[in-house]
PDB file of N, CA and C in Angstrom:
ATOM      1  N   UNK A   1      23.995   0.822 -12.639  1.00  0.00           N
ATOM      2  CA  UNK A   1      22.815  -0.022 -12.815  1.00  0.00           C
ATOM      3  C   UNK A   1      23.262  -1.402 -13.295  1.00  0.00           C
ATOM      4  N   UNK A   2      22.786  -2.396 -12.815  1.00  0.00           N
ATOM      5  CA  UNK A   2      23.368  -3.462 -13.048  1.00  0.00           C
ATOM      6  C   UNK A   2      22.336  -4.373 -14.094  1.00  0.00           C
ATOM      7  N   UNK A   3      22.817  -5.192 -15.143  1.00  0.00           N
ATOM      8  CA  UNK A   3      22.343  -5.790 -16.185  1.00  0.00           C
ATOM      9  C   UNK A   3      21.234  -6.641 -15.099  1.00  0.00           C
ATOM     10  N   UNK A   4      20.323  -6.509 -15.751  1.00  0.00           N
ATOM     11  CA  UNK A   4      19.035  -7.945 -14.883  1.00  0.00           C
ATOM     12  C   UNK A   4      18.091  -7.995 -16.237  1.00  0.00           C
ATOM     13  N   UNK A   5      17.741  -9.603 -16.346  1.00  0.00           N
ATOM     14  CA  UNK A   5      16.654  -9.817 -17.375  1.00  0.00           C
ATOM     15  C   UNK A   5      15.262  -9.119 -16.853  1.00  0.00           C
ATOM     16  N   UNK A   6      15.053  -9.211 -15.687  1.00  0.00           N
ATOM     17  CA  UNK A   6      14.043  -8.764 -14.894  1.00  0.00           C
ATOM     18  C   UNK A   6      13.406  -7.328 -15.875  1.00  0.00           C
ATOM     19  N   UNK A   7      14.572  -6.684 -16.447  1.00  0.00           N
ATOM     20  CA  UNK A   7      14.304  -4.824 -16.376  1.00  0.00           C
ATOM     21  C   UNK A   7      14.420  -4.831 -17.779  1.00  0.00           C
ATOM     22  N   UNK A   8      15.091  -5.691 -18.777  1.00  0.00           N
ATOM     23  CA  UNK A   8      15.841  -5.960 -19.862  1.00  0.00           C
ATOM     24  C   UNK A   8      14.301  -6.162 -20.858  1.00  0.00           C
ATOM     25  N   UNK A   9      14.383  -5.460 -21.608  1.00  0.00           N
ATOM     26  CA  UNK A   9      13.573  -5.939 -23.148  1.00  0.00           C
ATOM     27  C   UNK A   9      12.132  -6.690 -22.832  1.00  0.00           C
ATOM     28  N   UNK A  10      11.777  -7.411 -23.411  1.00  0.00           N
ATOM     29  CA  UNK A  10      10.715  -7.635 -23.455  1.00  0.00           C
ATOM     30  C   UNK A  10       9.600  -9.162 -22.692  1.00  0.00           C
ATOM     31  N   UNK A  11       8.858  -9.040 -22.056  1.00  0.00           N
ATOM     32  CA  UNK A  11       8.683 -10.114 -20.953  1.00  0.00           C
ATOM     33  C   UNK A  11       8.135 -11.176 -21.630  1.00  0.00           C
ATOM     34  N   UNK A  12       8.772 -12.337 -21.563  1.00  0.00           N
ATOM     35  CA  UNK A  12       8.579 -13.757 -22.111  1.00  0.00           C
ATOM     36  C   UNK A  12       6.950 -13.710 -22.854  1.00  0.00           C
ATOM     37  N   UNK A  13       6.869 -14.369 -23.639  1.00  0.00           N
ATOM     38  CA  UNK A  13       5.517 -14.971 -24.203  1.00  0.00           C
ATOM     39  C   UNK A  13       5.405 -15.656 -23.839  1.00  0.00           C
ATOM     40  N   UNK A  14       5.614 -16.772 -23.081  1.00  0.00           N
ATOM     41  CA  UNK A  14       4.804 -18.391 -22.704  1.00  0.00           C
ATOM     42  C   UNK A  14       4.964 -19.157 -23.647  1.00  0.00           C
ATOM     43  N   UNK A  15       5.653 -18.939 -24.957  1.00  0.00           N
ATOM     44  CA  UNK A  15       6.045 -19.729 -26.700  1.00  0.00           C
ATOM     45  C   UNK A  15       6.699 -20.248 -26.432  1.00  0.00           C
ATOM     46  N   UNK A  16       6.788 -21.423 -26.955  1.00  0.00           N
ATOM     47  CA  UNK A  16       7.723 -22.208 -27.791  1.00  0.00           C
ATOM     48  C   UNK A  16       7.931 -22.390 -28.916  1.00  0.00           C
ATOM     49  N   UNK A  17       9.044 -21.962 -29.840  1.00  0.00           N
ATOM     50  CA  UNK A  17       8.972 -22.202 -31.075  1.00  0.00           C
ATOM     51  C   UNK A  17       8.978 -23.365 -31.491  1.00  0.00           C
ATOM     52  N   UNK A  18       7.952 -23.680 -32.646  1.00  0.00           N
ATOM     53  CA  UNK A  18       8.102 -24.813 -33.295  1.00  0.00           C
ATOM     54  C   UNK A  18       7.922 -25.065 -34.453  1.00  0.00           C
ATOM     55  N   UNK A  19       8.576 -26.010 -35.367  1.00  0.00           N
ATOM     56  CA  UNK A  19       8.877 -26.258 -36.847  1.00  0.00           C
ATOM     57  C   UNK A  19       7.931 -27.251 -36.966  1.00  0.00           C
ATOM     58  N   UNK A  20       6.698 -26.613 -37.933  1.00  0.00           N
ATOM     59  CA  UNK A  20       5.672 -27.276 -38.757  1.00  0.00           C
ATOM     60  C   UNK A  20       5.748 -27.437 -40.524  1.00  0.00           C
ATOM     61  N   UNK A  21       5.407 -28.546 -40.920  1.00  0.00           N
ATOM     62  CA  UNK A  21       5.682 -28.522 -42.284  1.00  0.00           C
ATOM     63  C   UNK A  21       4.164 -28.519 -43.070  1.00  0.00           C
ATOM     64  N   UNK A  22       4.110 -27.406 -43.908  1.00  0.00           N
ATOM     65  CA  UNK A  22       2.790 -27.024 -44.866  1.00  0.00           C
ATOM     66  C   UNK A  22       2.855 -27.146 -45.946  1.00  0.00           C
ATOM     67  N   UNK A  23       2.080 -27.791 -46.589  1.00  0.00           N
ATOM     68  CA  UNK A  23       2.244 -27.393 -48.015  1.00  0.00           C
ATOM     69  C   UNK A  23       2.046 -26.063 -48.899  1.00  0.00           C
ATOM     70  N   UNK A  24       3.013 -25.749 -49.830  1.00  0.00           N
ATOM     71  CA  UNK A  24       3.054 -24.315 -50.133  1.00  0.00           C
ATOM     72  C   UNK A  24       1.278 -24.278 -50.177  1.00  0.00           C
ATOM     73  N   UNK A  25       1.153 -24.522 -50.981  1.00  0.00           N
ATOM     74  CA  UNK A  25      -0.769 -24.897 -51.167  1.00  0.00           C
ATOM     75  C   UNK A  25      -1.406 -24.433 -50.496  1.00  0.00           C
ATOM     76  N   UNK A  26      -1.288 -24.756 -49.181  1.00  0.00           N
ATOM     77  CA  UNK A  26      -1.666 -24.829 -47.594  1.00  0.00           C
ATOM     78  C   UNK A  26      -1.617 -23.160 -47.256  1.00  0.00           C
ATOM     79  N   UNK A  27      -0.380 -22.505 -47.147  1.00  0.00           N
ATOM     80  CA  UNK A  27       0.144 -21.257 -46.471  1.00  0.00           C
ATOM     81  C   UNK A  27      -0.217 -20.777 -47.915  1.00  0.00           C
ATOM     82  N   UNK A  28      -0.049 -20.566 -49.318  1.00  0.00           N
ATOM     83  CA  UNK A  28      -1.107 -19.737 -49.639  1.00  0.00           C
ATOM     84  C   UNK A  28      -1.891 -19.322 -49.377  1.00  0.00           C
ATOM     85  N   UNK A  29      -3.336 -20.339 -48.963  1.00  0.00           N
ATOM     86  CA  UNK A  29      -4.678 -20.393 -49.152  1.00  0.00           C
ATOM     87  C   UNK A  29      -4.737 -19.780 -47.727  1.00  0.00           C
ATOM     88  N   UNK A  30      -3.455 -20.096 -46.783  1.00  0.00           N
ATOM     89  CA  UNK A  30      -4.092 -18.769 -45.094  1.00  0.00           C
ATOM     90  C   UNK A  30      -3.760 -17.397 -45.705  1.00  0.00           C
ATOM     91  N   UNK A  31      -2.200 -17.308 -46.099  1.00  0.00           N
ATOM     92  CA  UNK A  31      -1.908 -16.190 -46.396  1.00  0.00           C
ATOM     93  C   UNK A  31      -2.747 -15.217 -47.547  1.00  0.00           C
ATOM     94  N   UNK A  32      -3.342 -15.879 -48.175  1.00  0.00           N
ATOM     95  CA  UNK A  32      -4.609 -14.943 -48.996  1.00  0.00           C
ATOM     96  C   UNK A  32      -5.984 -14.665 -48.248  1.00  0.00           C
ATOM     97  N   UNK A  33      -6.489 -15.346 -47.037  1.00  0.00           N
ATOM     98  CA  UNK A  33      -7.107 -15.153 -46.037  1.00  0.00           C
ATOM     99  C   UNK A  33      -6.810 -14.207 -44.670  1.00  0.00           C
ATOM    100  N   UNK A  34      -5.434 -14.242 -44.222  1.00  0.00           N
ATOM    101  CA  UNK A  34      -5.029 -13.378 -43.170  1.00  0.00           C
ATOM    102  C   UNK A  34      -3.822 -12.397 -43.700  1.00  0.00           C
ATOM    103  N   UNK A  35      -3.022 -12.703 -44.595  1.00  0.00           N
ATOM    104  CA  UNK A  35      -2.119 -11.868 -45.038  1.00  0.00           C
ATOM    105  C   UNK A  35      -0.973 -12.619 -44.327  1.00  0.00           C
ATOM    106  N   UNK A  36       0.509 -12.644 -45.199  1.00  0.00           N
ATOM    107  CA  UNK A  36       1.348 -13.006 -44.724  1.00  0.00           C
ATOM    108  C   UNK A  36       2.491 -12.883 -43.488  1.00  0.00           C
ATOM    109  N   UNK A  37       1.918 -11.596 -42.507  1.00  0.00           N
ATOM    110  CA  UNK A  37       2.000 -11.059 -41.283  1.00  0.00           C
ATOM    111  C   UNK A  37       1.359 -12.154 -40.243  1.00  0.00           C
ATOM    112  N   UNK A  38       0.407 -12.580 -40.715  1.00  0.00           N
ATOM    113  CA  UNK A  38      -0.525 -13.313 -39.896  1.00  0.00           C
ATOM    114  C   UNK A  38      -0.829 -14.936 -39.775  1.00  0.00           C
ATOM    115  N   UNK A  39       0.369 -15.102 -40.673  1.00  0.00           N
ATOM    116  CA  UNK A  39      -0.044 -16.697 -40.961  1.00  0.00           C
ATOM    117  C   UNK A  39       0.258 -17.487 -39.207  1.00  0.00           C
ATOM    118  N   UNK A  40       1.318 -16.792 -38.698  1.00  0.00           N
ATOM    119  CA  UNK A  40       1.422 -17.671 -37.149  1.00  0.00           C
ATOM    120  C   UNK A  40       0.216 -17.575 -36.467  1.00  0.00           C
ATOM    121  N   UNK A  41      -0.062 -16.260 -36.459  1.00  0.00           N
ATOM    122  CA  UNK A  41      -1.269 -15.967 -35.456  1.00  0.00           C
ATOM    123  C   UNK A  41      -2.578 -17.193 -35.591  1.00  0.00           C
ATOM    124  N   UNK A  42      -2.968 -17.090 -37.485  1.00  0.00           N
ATOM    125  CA  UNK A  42      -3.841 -18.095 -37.823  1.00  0.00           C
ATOM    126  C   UNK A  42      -3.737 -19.322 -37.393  1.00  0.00           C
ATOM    127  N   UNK A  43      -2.318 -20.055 -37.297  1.00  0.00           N
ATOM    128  CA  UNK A  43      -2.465 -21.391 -36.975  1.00  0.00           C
ATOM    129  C   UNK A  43      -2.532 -21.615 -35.485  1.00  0.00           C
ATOM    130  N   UNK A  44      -1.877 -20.895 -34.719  1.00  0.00           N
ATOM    131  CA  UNK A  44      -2.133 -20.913 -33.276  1.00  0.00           C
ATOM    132  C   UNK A  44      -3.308 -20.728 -33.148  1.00  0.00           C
ATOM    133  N   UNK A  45      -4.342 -19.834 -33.367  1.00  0.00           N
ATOM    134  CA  UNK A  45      -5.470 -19.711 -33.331  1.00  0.00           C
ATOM    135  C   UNK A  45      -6.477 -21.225 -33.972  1.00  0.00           C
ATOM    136  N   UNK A  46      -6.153 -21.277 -34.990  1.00  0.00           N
ATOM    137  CA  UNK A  46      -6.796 -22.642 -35.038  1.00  0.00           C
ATOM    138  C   UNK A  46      -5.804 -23.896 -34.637  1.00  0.00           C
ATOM    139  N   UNK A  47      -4.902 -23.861 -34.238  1.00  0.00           N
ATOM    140  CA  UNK A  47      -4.409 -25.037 -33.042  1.00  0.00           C
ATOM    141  C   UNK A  47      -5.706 -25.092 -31.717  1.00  0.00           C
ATOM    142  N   UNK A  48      -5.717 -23.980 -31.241  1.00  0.00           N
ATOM    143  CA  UNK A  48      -5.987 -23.724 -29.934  1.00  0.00           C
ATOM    144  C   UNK A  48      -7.964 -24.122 -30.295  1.00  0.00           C
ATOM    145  N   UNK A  49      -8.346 -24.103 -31.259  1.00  0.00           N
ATOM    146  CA  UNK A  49      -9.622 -23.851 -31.652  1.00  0.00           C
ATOM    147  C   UNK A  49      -9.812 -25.579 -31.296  1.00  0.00           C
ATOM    148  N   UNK A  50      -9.168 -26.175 -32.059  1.00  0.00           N
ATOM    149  CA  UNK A  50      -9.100 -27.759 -32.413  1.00  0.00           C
ATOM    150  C   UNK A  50      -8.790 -28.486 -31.419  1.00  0.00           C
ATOM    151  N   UNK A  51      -8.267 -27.798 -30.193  1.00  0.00           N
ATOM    152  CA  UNK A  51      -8.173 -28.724 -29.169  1.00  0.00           C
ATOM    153  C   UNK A  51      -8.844 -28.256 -28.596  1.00  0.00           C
ATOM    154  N   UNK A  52      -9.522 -27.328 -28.052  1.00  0.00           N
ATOM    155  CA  UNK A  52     -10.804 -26.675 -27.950  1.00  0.00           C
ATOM    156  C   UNK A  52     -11.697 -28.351 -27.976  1.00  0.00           C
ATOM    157  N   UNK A  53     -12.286 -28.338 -28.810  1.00  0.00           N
ATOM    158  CA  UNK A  53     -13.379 -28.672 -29.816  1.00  0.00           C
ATOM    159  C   UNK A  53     -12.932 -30.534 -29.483  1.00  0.00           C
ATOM    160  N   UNK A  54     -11.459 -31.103 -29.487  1.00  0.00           N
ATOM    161  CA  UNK A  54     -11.192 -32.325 -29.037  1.00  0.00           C
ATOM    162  C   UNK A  54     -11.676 -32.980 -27.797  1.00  0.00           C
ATOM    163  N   UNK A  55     -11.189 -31.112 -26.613  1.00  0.00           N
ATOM    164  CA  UNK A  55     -10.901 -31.700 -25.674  1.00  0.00           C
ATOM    165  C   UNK A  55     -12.322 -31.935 -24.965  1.00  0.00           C
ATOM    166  N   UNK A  56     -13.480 -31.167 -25.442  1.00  0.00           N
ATOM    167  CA  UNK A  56     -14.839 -31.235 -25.124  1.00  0.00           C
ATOM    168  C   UNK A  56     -15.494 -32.195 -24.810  1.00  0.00           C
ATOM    169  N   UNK A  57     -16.128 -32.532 -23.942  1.00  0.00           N
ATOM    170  CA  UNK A  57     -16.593 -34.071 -23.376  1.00  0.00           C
ATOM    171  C   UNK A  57     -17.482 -34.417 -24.336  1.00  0.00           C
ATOM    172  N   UNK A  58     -17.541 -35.634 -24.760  1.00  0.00           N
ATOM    173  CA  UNK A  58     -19.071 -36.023 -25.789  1.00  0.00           C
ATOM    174  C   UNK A  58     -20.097 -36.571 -25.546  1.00  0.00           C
ATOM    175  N   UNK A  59     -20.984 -35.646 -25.869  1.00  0.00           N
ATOM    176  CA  UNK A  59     -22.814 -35.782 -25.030  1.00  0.00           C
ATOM    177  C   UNK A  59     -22.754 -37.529 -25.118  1.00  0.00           C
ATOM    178  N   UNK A  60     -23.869 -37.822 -23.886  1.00  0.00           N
ATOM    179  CA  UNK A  60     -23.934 -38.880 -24.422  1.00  0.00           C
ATOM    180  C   UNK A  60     -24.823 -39.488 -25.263  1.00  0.00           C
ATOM    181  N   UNK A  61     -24.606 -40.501 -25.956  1.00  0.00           N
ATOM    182  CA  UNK A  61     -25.328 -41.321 -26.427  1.00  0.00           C
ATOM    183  C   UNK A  61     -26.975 -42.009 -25.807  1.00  0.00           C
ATOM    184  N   UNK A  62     -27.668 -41.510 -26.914  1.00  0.00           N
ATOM    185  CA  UNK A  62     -29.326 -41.885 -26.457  1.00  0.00           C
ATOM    186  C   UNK A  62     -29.201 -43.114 -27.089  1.00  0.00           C
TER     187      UNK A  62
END
Protein backbone atom coordinates (compact mmCIF):
# COMPACT_ATOMS: atom_id res chain seq x y z
CA UNK A 1 0.00 0.00 0.00
CA UNK A 2 1.52 3.02 -0.87
CA UNK A 3 1.73 6.30 1.47
CA UNK A 4 -1.01 8.96 -0.17
CA UNK A 5 -2.32 12.08 1.81
CA UNK A 6 -5.50 11.29 -0.02
CA UNK A 7 -6.11 8.02 2.57
CA UNK A 8 -3.75 9.50 5.41
CA UNK A 9 -5.36 11.07 8.71
CA UNK A 10 -7.53 13.60 8.70
CA UNK A 11 -9.18 15.83 5.73
CA UNK A 12 -8.06 19.49 5.72
CA UNK A 13 -10.27 22.13 7.57
CA UNK A 14 -10.24 25.06 5.16
CA UNK A 15 -8.02 26.96 8.45
CA UNK A 16 -5.56 28.97 8.59
CA UNK A 17 -3.83 29.45 11.62
CA UNK A 18 -3.55 32.70 12.99
CA UNK A 19 -1.82 34.72 15.86
CA UNK A 20 -4.25 37.17 17.61
CA UNK A 21 -3.30 39.24 20.58
CA UNK A 22 -6.02 39.48 23.71
CA UNK A 23 -5.91 40.84 26.62
CA UNK A 24 -5.65 38.34 29.51
CA UNK A 25 -8.93 40.36 30.61
CA UNK A 26 -10.40 39.63 27.31
CA UNK A 27 -9.87 35.50 27.20
CA UNK A 28 -10.95 35.36 30.76
CA UNK A 29 -14.23 36.96 30.38
CA UNK A 30 -14.80 34.21 26.98
CA UNK A 31 -13.24 31.52 28.83
CA UNK A 32 -15.71 31.94 31.89
CA UNK A 33 -18.51 32.13 29.21
CA UNK A 34 -17.52 29.09 26.87
CA UNK A 35 -14.88 27.29 28.88
CA UNK A 36 -11.34 27.15 27.97
CA UNK A 37 -11.84 24.25 25.25
CA UNK A 38 -13.83 26.73 23.44
CA UNK A 39 -12.25 29.94 23.38
CA UNK A 40 -11.22 29.34 19.35
CA UNK A 41 -14.53 28.19 18.47
CA UNK A 42 -15.97 31.57 20.26
CA UNK A 43 -13.89 33.91 18.35
CA UNK A 44 -14.32 32.38 14.95
CA UNK A 45 -17.81 32.36 15.63
CA UNK A 46 -17.95 35.90 16.46
CA UNK A 47 -15.36 36.79 13.65
CA UNK A 48 -17.74 35.27 11.22
CA UNK A 49 -20.85 36.99 13.09
CA UNK A 50 -19.14 40.59 12.58
CA UNK A 51 -18.53 40.30 9.14
CA UNK A 52 -21.80 38.95 8.81
CA UNK A 53 -23.36 42.08 10.17
CA UNK A 54 -20.40 44.50 8.14
CA UNK A 55 -20.86 42.94 5.12
CA UNK A 56 -24.81 43.62 5.04
CA UNK A 57 -25.96 46.29 2.65
CA UNK A 58 -27.36 49.49 4.54
CA UNK A 59 -31.09 50.26 4.18
CA UNK A 60 -31.39 53.27 2.74
CA UNK A 61 -31.68 56.47 4.00
CA UNK A 62 -35.30 58.26 4.17
Amino acid sequence: MADSDETMGRPPLGMKPTTIRLSTDTIRRIEALVGNRRLALFIREAVENELQRREKPEPPKE
